[in-house]
Each structure stands twice: as C-alpha cells, then as structure tokens.
PDB file of N, CA and C in Angstrom:
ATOM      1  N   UNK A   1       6.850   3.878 -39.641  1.00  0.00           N
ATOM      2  CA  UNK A   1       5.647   3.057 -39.511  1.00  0.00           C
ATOM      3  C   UNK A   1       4.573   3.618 -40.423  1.00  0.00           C
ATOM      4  N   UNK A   2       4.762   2.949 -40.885  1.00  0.00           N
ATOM      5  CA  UNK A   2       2.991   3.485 -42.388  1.00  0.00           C
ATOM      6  C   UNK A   2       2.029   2.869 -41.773  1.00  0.00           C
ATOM      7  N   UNK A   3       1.019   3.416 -42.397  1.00  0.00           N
ATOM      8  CA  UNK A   3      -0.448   3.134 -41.804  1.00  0.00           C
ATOM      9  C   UNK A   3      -1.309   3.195 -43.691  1.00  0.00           C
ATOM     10  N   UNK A   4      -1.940   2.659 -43.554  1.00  0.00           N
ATOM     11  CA  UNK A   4      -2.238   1.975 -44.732  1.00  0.00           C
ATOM     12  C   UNK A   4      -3.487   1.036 -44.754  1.00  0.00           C
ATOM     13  N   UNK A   5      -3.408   0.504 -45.774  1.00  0.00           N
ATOM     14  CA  UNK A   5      -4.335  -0.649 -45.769  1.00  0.00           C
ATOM     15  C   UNK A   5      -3.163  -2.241 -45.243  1.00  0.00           C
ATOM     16  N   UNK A   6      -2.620  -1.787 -44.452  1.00  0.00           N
ATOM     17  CA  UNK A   6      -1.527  -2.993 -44.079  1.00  0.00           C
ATOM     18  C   UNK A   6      -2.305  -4.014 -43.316  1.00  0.00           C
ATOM     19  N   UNK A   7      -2.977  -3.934 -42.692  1.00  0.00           N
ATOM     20  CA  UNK A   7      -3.740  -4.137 -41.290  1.00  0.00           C
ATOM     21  C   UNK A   7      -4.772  -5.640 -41.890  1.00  0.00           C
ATOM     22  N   UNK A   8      -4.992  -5.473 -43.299  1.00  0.00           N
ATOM     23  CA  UNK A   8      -5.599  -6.193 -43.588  1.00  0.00           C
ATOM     24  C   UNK A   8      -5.648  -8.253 -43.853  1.00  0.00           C
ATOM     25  N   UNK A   9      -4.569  -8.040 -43.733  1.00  0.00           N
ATOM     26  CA  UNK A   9      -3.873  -9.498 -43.920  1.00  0.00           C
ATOM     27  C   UNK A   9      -4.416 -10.319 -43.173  1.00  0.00           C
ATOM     28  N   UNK A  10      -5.092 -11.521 -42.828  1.00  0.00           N
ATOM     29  CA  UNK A  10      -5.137 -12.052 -41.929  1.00  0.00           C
ATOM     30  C   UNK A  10      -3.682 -13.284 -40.983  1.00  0.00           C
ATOM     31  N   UNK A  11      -3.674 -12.577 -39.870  1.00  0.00           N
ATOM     32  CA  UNK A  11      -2.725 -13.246 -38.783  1.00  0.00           C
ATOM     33  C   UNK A  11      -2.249 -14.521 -39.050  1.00  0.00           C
ATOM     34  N   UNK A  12      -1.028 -14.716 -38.853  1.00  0.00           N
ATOM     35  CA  UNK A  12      -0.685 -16.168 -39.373  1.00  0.00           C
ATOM     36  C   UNK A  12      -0.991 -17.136 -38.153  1.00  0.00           C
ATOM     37  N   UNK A  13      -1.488 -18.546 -38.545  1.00  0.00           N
ATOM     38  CA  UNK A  13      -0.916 -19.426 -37.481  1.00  0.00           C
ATOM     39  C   UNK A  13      -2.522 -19.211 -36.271  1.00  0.00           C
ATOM     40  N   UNK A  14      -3.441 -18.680 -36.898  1.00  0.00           N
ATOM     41  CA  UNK A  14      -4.790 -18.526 -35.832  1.00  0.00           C
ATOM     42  C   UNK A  14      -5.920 -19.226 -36.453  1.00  0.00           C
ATOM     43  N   UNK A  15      -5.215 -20.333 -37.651  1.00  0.00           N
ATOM     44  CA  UNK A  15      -6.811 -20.717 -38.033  1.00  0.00           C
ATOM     45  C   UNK A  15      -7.112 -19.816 -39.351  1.00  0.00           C
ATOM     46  N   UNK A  16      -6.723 -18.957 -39.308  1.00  0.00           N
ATOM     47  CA  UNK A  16      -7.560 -18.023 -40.134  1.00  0.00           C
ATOM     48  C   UNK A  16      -7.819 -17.450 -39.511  1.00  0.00           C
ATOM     49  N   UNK A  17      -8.444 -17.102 -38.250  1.00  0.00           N
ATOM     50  CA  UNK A  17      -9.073 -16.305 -36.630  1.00  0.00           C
ATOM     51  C   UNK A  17      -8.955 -15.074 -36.353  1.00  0.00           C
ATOM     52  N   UNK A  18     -10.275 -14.385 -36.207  1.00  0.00           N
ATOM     53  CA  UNK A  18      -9.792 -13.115 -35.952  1.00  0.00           C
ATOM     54  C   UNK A  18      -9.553 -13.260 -34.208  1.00  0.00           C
ATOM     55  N   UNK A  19      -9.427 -12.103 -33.676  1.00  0.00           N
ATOM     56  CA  UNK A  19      -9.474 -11.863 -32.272  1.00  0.00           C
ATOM     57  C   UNK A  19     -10.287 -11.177 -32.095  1.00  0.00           C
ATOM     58  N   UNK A  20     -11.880 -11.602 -31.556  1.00  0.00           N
ATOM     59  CA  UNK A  20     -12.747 -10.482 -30.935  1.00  0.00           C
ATOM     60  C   UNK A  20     -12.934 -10.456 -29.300  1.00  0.00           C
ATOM     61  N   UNK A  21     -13.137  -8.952 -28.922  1.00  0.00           N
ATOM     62  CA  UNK A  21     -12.987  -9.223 -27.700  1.00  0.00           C
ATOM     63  C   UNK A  21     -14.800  -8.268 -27.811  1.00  0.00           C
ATOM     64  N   UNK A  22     -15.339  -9.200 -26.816  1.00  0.00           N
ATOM     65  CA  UNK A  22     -16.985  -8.517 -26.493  1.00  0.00           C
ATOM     66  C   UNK A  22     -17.212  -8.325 -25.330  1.00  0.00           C
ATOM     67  N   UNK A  23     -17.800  -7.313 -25.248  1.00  0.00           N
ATOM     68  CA  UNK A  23     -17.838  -5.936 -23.839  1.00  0.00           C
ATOM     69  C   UNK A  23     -18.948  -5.551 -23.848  1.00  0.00           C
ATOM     70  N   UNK A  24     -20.124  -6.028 -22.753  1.00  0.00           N
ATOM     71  CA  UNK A  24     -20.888  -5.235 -22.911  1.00  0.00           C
ATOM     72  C   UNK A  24     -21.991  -5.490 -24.018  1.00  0.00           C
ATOM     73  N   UNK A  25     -22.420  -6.403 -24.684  1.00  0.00           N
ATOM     74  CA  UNK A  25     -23.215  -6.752 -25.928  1.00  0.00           C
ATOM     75  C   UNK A  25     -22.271  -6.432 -27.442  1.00  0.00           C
ATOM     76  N   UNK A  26     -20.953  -5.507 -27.112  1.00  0.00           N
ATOM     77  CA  UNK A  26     -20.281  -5.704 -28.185  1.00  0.00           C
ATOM     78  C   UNK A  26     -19.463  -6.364 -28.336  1.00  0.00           C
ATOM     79  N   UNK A  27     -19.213  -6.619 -29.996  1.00  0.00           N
ATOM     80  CA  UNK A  27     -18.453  -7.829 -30.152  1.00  0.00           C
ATOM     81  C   UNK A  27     -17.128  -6.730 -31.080  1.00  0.00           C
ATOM     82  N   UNK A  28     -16.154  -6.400 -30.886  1.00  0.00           N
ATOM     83  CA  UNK A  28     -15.312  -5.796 -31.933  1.00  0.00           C
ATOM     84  C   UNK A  28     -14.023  -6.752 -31.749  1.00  0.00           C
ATOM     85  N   UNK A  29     -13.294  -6.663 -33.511  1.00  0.00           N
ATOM     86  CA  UNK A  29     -12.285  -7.406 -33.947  1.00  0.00           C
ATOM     87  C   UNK A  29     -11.244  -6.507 -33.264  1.00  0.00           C
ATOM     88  N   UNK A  30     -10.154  -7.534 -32.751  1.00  0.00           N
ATOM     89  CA  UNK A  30      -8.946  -6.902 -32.753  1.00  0.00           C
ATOM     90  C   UNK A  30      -8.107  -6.852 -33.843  1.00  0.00           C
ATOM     91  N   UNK A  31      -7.696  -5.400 -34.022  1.00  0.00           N
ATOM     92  CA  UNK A  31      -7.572  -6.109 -35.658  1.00  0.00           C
ATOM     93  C   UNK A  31      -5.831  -4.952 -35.273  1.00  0.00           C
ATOM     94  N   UNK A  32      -5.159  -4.670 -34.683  1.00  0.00           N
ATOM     95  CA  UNK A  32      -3.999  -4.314 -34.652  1.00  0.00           C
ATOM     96  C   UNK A  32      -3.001  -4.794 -33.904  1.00  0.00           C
ATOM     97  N   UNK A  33      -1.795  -4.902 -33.765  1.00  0.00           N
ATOM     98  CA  UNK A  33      -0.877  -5.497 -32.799  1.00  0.00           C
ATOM     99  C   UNK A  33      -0.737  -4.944 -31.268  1.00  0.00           C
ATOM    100  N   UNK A  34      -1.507  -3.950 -31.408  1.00  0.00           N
ATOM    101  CA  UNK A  34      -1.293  -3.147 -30.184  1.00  0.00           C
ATOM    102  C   UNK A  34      -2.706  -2.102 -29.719  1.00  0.00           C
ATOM    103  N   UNK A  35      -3.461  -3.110 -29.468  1.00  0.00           N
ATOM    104  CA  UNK A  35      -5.203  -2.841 -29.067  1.00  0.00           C
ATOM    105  C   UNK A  35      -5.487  -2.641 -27.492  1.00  0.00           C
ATOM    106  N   UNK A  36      -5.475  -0.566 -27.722  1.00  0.00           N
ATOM    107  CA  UNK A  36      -5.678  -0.359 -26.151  1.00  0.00           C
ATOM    108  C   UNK A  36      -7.454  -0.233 -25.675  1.00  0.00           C
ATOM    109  N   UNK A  37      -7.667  -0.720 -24.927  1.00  0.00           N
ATOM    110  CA  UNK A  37      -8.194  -1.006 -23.806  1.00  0.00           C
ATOM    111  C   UNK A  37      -8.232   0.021 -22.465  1.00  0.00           C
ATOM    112  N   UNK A  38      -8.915   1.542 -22.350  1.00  0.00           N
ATOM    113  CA  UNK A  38      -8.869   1.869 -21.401  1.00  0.00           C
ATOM    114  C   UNK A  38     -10.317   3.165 -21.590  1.00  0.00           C
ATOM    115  N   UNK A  39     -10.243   3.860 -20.665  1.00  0.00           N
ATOM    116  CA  UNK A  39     -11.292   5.315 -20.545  1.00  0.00           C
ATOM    117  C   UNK A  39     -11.126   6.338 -21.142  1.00  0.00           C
ATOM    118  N   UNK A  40      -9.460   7.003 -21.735  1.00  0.00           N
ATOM    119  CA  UNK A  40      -9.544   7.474 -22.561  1.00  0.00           C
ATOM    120  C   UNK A  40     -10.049   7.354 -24.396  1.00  0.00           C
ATOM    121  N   UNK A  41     -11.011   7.970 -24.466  1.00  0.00           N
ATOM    122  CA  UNK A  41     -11.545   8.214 -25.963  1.00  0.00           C
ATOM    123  C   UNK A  41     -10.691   8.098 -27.294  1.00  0.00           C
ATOM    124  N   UNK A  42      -9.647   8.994 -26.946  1.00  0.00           N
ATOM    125  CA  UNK A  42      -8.576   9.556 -28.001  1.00  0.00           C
ATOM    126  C   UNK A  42      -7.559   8.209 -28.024  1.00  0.00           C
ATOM    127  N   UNK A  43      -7.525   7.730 -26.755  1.00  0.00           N
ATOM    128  CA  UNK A  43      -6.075   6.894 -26.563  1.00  0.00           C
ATOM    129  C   UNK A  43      -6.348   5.478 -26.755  1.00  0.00           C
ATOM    130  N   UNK A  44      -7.636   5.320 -26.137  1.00  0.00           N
ATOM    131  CA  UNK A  44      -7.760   3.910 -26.620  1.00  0.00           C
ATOM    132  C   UNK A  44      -9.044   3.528 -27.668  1.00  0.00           C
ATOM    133  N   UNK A  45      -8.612   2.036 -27.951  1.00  0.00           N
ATOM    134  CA  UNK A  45      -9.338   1.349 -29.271  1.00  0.00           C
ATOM    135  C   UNK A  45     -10.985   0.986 -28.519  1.00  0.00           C
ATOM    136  N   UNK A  46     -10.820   0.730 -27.654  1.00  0.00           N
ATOM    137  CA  UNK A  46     -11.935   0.017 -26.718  1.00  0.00           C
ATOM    138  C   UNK A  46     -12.306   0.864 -25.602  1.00  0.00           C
ATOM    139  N   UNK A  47     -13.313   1.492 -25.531  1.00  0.00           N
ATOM    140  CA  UNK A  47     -13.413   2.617 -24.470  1.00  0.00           C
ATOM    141  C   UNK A  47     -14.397   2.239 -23.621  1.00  0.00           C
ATOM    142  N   UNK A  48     -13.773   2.413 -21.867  1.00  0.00           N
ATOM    143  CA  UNK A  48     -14.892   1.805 -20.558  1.00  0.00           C
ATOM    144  C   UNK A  48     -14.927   2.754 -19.956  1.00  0.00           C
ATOM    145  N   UNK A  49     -16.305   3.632 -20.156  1.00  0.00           N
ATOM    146  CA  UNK A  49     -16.463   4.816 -19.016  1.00  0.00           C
ATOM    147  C   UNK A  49     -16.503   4.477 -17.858  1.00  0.00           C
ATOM    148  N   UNK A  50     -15.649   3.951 -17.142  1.00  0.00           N
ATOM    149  CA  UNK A  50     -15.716   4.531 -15.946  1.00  0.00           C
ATOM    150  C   UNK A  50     -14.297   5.074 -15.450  1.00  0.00           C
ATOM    151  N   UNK A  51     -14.374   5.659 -13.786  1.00  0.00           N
ATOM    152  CA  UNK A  51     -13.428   6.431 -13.474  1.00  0.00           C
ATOM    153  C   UNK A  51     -12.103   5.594 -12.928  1.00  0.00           C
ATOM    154  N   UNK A  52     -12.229   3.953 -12.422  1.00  0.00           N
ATOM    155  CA  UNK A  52     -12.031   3.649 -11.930  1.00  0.00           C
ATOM    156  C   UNK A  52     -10.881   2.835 -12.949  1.00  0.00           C
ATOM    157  N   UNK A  53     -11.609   3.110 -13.888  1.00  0.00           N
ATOM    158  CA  UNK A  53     -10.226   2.457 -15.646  1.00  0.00           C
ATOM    159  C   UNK A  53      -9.449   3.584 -15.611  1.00  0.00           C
ATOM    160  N   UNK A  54      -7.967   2.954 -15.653  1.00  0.00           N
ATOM    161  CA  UNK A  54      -7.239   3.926 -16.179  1.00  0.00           C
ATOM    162  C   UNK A  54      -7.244   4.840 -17.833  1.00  0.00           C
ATOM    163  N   UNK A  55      -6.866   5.862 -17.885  1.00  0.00           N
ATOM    164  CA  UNK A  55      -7.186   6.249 -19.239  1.00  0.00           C
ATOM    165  C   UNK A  55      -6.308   5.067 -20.403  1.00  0.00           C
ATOM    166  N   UNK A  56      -5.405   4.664 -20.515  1.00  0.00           N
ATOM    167  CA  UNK A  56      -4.965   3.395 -20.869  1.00  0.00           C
ATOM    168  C   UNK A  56      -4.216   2.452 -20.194  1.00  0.00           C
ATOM    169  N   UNK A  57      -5.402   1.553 -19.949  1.00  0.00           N
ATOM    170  CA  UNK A  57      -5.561   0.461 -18.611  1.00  0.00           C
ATOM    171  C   UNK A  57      -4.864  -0.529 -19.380  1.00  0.00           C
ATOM    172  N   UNK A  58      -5.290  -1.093 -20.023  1.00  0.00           N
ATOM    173  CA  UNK A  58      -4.372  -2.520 -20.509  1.00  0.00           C
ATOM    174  C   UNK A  58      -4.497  -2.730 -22.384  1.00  0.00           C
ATOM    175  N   UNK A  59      -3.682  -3.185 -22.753  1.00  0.00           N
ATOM    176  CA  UNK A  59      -3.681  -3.747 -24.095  1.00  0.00           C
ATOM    177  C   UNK A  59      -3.838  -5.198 -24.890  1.00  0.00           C
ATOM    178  N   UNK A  60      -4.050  -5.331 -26.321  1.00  0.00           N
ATOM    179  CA  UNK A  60      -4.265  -6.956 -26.297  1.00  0.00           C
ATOM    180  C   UNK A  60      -2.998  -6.715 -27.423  1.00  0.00           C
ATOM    181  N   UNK A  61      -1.818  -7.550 -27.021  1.00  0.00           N
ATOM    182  CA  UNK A  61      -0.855  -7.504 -27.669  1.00  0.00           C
ATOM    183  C   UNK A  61      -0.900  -8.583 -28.687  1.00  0.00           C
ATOM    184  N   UNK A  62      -0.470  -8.035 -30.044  1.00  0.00           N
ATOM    185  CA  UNK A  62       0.027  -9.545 -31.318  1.00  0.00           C
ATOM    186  C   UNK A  62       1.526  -9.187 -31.150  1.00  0.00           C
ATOM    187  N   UNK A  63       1.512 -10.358 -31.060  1.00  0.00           N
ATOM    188  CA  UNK A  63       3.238 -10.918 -30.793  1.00  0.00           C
ATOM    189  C   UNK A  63       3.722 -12.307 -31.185  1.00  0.00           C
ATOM    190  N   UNK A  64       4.872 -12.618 -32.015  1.00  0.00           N
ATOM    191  CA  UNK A  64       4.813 -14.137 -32.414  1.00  0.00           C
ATOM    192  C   UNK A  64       3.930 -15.258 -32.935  1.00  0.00           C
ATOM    193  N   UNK A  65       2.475 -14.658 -33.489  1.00  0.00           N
ATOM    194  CA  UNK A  65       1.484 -15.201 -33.525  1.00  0.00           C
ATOM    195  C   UNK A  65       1.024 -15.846 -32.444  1.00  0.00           C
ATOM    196  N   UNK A  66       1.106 -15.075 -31.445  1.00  0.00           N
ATOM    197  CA  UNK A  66      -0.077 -15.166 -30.371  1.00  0.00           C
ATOM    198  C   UNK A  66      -0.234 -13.848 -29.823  1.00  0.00           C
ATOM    199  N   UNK A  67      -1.735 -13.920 -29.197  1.00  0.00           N
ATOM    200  CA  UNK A  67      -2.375 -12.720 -28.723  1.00  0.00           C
ATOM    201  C   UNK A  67      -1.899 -12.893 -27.187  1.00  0.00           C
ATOM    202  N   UNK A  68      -1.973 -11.155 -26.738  1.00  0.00           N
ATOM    203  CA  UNK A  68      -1.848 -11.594 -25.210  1.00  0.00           C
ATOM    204  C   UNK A  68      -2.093 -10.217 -24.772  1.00  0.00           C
ATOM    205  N   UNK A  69      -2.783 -10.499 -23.366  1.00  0.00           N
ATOM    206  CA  UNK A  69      -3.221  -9.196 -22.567  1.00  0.00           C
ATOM    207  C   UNK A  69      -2.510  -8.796 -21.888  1.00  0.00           C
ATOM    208  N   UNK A  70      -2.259  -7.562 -21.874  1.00  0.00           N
ATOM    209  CA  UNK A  70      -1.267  -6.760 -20.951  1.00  0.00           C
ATOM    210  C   UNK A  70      -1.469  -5.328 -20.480  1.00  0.00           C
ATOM    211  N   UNK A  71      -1.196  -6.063 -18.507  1.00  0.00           N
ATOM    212  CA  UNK A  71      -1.834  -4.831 -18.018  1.00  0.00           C
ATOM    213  C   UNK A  71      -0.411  -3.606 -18.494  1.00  0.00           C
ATOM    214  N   UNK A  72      -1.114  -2.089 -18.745  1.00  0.00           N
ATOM    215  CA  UNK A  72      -0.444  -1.396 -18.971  1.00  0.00           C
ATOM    216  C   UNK A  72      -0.131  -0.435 -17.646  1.00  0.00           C
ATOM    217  N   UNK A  73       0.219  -0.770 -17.032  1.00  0.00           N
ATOM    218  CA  UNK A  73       0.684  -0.172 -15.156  1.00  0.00           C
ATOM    219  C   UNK A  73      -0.623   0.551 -14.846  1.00  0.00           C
ATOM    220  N   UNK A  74      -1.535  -0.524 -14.648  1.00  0.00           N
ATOM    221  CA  UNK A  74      -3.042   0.882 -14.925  1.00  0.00           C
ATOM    222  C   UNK A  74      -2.997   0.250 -12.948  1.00  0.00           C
ATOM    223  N   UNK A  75      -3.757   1.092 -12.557  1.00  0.00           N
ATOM    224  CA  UNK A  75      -3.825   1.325 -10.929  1.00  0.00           C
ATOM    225  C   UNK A  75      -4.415   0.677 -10.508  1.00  0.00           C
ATOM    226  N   UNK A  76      -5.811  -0.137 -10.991  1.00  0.00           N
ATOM    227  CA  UNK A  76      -6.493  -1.256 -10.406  1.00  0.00           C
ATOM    228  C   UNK A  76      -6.292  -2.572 -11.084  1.00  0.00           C
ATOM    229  N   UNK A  77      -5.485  -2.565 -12.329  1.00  0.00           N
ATOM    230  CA  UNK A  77      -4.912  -3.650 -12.672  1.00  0.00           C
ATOM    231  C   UNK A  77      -6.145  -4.489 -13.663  1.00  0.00           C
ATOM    232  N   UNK A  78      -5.352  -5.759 -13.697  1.00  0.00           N
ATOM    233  CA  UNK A  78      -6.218  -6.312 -14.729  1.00  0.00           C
ATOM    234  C   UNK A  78      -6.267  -7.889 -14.190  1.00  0.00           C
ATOM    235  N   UNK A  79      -7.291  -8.472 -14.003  1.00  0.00           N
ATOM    236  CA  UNK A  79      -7.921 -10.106 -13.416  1.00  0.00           C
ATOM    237  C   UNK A  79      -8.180 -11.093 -13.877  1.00  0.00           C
ATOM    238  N   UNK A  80      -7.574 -12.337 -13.744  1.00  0.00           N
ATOM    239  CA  UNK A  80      -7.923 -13.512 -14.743  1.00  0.00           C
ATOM    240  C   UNK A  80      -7.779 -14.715 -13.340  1.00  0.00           C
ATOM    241  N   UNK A  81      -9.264 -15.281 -13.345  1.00  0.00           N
ATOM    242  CA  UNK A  81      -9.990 -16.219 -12.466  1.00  0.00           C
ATOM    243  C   UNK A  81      -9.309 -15.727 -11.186  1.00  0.00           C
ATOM    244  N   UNK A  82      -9.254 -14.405 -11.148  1.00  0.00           N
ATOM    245  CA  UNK A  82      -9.126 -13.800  -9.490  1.00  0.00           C
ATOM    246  C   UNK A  82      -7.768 -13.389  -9.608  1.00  0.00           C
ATOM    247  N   UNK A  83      -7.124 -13.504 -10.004  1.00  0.00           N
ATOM    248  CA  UNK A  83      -5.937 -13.427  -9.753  1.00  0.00           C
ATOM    249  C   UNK A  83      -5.044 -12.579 -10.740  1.00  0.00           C
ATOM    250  N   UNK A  84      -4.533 -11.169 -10.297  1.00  0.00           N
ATOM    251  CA  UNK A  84      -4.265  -9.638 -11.017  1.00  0.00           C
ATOM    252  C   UNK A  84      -2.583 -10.696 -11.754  1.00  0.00           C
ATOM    253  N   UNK A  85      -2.750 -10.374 -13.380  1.00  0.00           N
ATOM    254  CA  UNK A  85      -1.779 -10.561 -13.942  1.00  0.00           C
ATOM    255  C   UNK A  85      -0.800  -9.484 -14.335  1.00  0.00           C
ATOM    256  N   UNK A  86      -0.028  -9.633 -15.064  1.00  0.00           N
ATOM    257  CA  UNK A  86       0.558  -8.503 -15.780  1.00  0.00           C
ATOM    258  C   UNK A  86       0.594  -8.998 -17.047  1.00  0.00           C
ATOM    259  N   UNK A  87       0.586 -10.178 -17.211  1.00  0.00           N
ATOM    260  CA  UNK A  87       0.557 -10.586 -19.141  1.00  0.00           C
ATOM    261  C   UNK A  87       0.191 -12.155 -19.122  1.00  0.00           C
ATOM    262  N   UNK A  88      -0.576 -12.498 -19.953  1.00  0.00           N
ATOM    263  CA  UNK A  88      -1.142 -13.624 -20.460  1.00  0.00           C
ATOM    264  C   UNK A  88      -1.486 -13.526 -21.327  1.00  0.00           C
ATOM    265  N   UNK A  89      -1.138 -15.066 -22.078  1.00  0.00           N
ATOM    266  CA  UNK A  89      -1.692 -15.341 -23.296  1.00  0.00           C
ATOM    267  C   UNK A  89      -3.208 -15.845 -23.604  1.00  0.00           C
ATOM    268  N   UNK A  90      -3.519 -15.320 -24.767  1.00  0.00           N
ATOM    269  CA  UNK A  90      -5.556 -15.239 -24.241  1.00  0.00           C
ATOM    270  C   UNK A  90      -5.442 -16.561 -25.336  1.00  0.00           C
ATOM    271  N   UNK A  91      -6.477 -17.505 -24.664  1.00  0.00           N
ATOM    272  CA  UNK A  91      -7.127 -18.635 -25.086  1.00  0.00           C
ATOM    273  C   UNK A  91      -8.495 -18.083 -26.122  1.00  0.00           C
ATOM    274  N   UNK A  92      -8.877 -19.139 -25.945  1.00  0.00           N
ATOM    275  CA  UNK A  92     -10.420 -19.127 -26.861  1.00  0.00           C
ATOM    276  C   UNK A  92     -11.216 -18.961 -25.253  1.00  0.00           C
ATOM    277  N   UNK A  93     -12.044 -18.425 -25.521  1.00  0.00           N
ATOM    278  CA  UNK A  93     -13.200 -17.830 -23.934  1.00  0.00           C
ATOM    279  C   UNK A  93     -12.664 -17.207 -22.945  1.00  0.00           C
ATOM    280  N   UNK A  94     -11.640 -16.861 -22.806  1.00  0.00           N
ATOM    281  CA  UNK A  94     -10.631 -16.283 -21.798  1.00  0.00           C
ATOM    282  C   UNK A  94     -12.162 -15.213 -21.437  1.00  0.00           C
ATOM    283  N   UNK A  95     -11.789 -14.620 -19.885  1.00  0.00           N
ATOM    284  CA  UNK A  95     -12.693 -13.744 -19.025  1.00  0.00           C
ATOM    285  C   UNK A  95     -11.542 -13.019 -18.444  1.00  0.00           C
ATOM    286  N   UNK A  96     -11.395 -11.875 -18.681  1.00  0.00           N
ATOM    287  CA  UNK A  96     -10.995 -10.628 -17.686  1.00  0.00           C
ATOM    288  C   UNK A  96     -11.815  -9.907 -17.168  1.00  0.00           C
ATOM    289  N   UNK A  97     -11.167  -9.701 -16.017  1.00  0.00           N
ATOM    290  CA  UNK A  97     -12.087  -8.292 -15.793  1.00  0.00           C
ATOM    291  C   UNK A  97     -11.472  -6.865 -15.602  1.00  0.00           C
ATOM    292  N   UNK A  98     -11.579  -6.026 -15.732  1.00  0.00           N
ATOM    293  CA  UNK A  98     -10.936  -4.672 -15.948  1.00  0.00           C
ATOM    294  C   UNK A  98     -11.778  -3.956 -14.750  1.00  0.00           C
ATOM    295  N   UNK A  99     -11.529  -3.908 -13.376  1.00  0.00           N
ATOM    296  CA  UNK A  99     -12.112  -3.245 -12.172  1.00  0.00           C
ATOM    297  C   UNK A  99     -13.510  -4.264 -12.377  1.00  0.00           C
ATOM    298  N   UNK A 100     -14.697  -3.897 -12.663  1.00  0.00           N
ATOM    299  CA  UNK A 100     -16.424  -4.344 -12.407  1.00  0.00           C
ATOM    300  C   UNK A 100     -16.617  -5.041 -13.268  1.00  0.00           C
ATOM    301  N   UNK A 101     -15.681  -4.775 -14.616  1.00  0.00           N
ATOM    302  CA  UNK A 101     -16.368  -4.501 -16.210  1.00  0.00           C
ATOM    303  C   UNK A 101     -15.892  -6.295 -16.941  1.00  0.00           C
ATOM    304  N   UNK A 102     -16.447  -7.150 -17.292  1.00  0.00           N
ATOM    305  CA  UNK A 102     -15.958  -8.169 -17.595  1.00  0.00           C
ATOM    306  C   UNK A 102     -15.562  -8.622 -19.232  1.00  0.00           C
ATOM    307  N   UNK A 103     -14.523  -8.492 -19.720  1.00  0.00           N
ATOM    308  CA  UNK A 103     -14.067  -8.594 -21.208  1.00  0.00           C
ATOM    309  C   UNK A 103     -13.485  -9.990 -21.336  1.00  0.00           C
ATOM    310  N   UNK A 104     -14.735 -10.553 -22.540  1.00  0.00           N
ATOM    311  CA  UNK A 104     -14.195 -12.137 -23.122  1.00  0.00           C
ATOM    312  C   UNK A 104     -13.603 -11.995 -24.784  1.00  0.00           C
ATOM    313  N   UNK A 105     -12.517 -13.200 -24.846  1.00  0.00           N
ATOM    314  CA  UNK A 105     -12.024 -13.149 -25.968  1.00  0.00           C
ATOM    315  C   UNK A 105     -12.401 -14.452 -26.751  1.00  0.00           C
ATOM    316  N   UNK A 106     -12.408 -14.210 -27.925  1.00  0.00           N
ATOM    317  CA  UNK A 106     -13.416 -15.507 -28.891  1.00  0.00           C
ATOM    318  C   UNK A 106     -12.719 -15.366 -30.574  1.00  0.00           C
ATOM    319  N   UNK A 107     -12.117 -16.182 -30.502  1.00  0.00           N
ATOM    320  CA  UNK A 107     -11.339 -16.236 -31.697  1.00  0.00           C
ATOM    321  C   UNK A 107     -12.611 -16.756 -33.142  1.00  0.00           C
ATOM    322  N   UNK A 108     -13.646 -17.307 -32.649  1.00  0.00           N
ATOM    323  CA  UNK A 108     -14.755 -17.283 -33.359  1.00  0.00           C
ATOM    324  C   UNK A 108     -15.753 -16.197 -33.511  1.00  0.00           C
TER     325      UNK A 108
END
C-alpha cells in the first residue's frame, strides 16, 4: 500500500462530490477510504474528546462508490434516527450521533 499523492483523484460516480462530515462548527473532507472517527488522537482522522467515544468508535467507509458508516465494535455504538446501526449507507444530510455528539454528512 503506497501512500502518496494517490488520494487525490476525485471519487467516481459522486457528482464530482466530496464527502464532508461537520462536527461541531467543523466542516472536514473525507478524503480516504477508510476515515476513523473516534477519541484516540493518533488513531483516528476525526477526534471527539470525550470518554464515552471509543478510542476508534466508528469509520466512514469508500466502498463501490458509495460512502458508508460503520460502527467499529465501539461500546456505545453508533445512531441513525434512534436506532443503533452497524453499517449504512450515508445520504446527502444524513445525522448520526456518536454517544451526545451529533455528526452530519453533506456531499456539498
């Protein structure tokens, strides 16, 4: 697996679209196939201080040209309109919540 300027291409089949997910007043691109999501610093791309996130709680997977969230066996799990998933495919405005913390996805 090289690491490179590979990353740069834009995704097939999204429009052109990036994937941003905004947390908190931030807005950051998902810009890898495998975008973690948890409390550890080192481990993940997206970092939620609190104690109650696992150190890598969930990921936003590229797969087949589609994006999709996936809880990573984290202990309080991961929520979409109430109801704890283990994988879904993220729409345009999709709302999770990760324990308190509420993460939307916006392909704009």
């Amino acid at each position: 697996m090289q690491m490179g300027g590979g990353m740069q291409q834009q995704q097939p089949g999204m429009g052109g679209g990036t994937l941003y997910v905004i947390y908190s007043g931030q807005r950051l691109p998902v810009n890898k196939d495998r975008f973690i999501i948890g409390r550890g610093k080192q481990s993940s791309d997206m970092t939620i201080k609190d104690p109650n996130v696992s150190r890598q709680h969930a990921m936003v997977e590229y797969l087949n040209g589609q994006f999709y969230m996936v809880d990573m066996g984290s202990t309080n799990g991961v929520e979409y309109n109430g109801q704890r998933i283990a994988r879904k495919a993220i729409a345009e405005g999709d709302l999770f919540r990760i324990c308190d913390h509420e993460i939307r996805f916006s392909y704009r």
